[in-house]
C-alpha atoms as a PDB file:
ATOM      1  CA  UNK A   1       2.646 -14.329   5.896  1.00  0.00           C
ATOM      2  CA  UNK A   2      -1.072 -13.607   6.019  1.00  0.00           C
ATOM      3  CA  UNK A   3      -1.260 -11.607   2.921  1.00  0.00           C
ATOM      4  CA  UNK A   4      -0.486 -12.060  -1.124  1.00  0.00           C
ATOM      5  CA  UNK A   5       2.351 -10.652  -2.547  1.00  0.00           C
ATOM      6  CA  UNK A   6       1.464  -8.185  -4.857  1.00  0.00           C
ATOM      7  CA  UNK A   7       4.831  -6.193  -5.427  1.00  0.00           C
ATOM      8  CA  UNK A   8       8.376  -7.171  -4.892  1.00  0.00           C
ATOM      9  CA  UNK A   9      12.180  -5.185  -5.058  1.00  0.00           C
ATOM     10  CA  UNK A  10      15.469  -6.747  -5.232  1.00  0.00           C
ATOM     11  CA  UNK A  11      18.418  -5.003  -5.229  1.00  0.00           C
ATOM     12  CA  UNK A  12      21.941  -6.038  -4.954  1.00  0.00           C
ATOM     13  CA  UNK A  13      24.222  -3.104  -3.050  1.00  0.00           C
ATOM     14  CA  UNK A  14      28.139  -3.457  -2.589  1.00  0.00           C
ATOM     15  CA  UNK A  15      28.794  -3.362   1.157  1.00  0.00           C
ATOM     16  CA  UNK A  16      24.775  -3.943   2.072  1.00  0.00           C
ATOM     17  CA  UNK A  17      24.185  -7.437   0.719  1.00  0.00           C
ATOM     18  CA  UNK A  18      21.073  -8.436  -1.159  1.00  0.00           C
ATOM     19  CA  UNK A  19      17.590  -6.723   0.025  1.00  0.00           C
ATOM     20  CA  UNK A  20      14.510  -7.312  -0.803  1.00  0.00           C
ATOM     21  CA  UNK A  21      11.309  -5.783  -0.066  1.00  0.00           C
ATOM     22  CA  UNK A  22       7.922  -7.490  -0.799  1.00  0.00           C
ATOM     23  CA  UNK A  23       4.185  -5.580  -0.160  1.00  0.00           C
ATOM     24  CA  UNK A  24       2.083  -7.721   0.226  1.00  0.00           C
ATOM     25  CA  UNK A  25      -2.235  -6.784  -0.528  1.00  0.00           C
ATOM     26  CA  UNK A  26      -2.847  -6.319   3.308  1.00  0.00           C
ATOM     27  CA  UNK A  27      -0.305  -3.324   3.738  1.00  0.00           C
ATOM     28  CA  UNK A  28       2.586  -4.951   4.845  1.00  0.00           C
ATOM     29  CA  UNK A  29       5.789  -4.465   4.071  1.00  0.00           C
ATOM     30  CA  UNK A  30       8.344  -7.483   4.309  1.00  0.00           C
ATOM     31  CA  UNK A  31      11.970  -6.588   3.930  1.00  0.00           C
ATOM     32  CA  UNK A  32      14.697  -9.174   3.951  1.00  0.00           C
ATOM     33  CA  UNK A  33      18.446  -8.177   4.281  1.00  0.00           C
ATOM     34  CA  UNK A  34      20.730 -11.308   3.147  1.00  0.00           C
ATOM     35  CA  UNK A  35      24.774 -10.003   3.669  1.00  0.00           C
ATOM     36  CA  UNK A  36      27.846 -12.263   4.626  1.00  0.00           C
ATOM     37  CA  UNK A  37      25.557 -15.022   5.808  1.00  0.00           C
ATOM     38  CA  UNK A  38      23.336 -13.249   7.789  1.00  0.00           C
ATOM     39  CA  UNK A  39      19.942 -12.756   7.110  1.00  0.00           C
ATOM     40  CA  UNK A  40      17.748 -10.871   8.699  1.00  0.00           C
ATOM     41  CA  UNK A  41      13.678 -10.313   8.390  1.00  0.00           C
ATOM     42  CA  UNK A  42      11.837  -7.514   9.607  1.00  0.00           C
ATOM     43  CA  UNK A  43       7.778  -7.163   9.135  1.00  0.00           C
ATOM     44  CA  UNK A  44       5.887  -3.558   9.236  1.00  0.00           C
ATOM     45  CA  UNK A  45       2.580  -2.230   8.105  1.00  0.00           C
ATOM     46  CA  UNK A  46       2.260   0.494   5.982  1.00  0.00           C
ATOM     47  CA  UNK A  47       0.351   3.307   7.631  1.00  0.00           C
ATOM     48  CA  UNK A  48      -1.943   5.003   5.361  1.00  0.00           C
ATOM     49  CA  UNK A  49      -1.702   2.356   2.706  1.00  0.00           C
ATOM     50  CA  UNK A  50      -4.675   0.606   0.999  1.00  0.00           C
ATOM     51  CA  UNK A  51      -5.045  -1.969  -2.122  1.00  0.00           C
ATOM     52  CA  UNK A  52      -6.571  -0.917  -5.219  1.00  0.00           C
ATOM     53  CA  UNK A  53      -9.565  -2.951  -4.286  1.00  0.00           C
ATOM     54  CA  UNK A  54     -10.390  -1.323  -0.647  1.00  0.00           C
ATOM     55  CA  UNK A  55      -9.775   1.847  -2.581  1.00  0.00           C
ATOM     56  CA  UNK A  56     -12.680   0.900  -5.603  1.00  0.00           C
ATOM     57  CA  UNK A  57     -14.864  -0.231  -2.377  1.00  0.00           C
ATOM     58  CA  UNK A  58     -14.223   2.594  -0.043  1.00  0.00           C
ATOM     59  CA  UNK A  59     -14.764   4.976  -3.634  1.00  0.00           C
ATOM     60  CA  UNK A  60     -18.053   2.925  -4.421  1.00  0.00           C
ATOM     61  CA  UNK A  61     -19.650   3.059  -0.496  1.00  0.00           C
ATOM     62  CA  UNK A  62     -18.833   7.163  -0.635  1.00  0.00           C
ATOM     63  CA  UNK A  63     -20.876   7.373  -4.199  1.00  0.00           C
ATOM     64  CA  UNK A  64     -23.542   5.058  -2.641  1.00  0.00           C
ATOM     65  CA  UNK A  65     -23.650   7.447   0.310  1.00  0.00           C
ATOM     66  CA  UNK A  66     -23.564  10.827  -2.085  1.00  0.00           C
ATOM     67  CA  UNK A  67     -26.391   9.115  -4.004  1.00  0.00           C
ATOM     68  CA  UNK A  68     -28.755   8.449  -0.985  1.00  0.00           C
ATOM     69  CA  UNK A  69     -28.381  11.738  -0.147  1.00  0.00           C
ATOM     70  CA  UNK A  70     -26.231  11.324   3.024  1.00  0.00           C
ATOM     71  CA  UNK A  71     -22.995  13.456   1.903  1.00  0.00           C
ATOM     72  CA  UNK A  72     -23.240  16.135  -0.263  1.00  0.00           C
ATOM     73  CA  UNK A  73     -21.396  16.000  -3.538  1.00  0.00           C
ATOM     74  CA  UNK A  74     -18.504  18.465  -2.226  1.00  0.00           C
ATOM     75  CA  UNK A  75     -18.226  15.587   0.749  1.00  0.00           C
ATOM     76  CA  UNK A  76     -18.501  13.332  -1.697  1.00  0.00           C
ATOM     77  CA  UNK A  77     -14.965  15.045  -3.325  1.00  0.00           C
ATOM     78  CA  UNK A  78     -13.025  15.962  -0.631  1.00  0.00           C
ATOM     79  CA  UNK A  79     -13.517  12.200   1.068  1.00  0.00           C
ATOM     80  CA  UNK A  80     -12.271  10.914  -2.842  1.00  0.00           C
ATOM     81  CA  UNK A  81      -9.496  13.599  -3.020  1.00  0.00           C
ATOM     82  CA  UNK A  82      -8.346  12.319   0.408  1.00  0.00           C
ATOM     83  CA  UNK A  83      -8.664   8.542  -0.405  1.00  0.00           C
ATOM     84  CA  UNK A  84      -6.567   8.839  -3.886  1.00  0.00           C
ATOM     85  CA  UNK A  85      -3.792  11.060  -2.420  1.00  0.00           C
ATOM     86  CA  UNK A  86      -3.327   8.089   0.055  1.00  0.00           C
ATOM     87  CA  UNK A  87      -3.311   5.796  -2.544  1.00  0.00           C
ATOM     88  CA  UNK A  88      -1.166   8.389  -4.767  1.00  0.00           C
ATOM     89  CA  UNK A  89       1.687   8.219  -1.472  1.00  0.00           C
ATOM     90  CA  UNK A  90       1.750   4.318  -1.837  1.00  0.00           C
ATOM     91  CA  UNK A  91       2.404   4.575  -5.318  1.00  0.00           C
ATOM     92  CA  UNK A  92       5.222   7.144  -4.839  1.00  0.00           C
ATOM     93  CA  UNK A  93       7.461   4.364  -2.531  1.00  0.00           C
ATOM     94  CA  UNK A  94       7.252   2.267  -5.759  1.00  0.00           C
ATOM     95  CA  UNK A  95       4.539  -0.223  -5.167  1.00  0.00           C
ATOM     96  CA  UNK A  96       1.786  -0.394  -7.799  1.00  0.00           C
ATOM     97  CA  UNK A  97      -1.063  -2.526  -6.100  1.00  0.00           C
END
């Protein structure tokens, strides 16, 4: 694993076994499937995904950039509208960051 885990999902289905799906703060996703004695692991980033704390950064760089003049302030919005609504799709799978 080369990230933390930052938010993890159990769940126990009849017929499936026991999954469990762990995000971890550098996008990916780790899912584990545990049925009959098999187990299998499967690793996958998450496109599109970003931690709360590349999101404050990325947010912080754009306001530096705004404030030196470099984008305007309607750049300035549309880069942060596009930024959250990634972060907003993250948050819609069920992972909090």
């Amino acid at each position: 694993m080369s990230g933390k885990e930052i938010a993890r999902l159990e769940q126990q289905k009849r017929g499936h076994g026991k999954q469990t799906f762990v995000l971890q703060d550098d996008g990916t996703l780790l899912v584990t499937v545990a049925q009959q004695g098999n187990i299998q692991h499967l690793s996958m980033p998450l496109v599109g995904w970003e931690s709360t704390d590349t999101v404050i950064s990325e947010l912080r760089e754009f306001a530096r950039l705004r404030d030196d003049g470099i984008l305007t302030n309607e750049e300035f919005e549309e880069k942060k509208r596009k930024l959250l609504a990634t972060q907003n799709a993250s948050s819609k799978m069920g992972f909090h960051p």
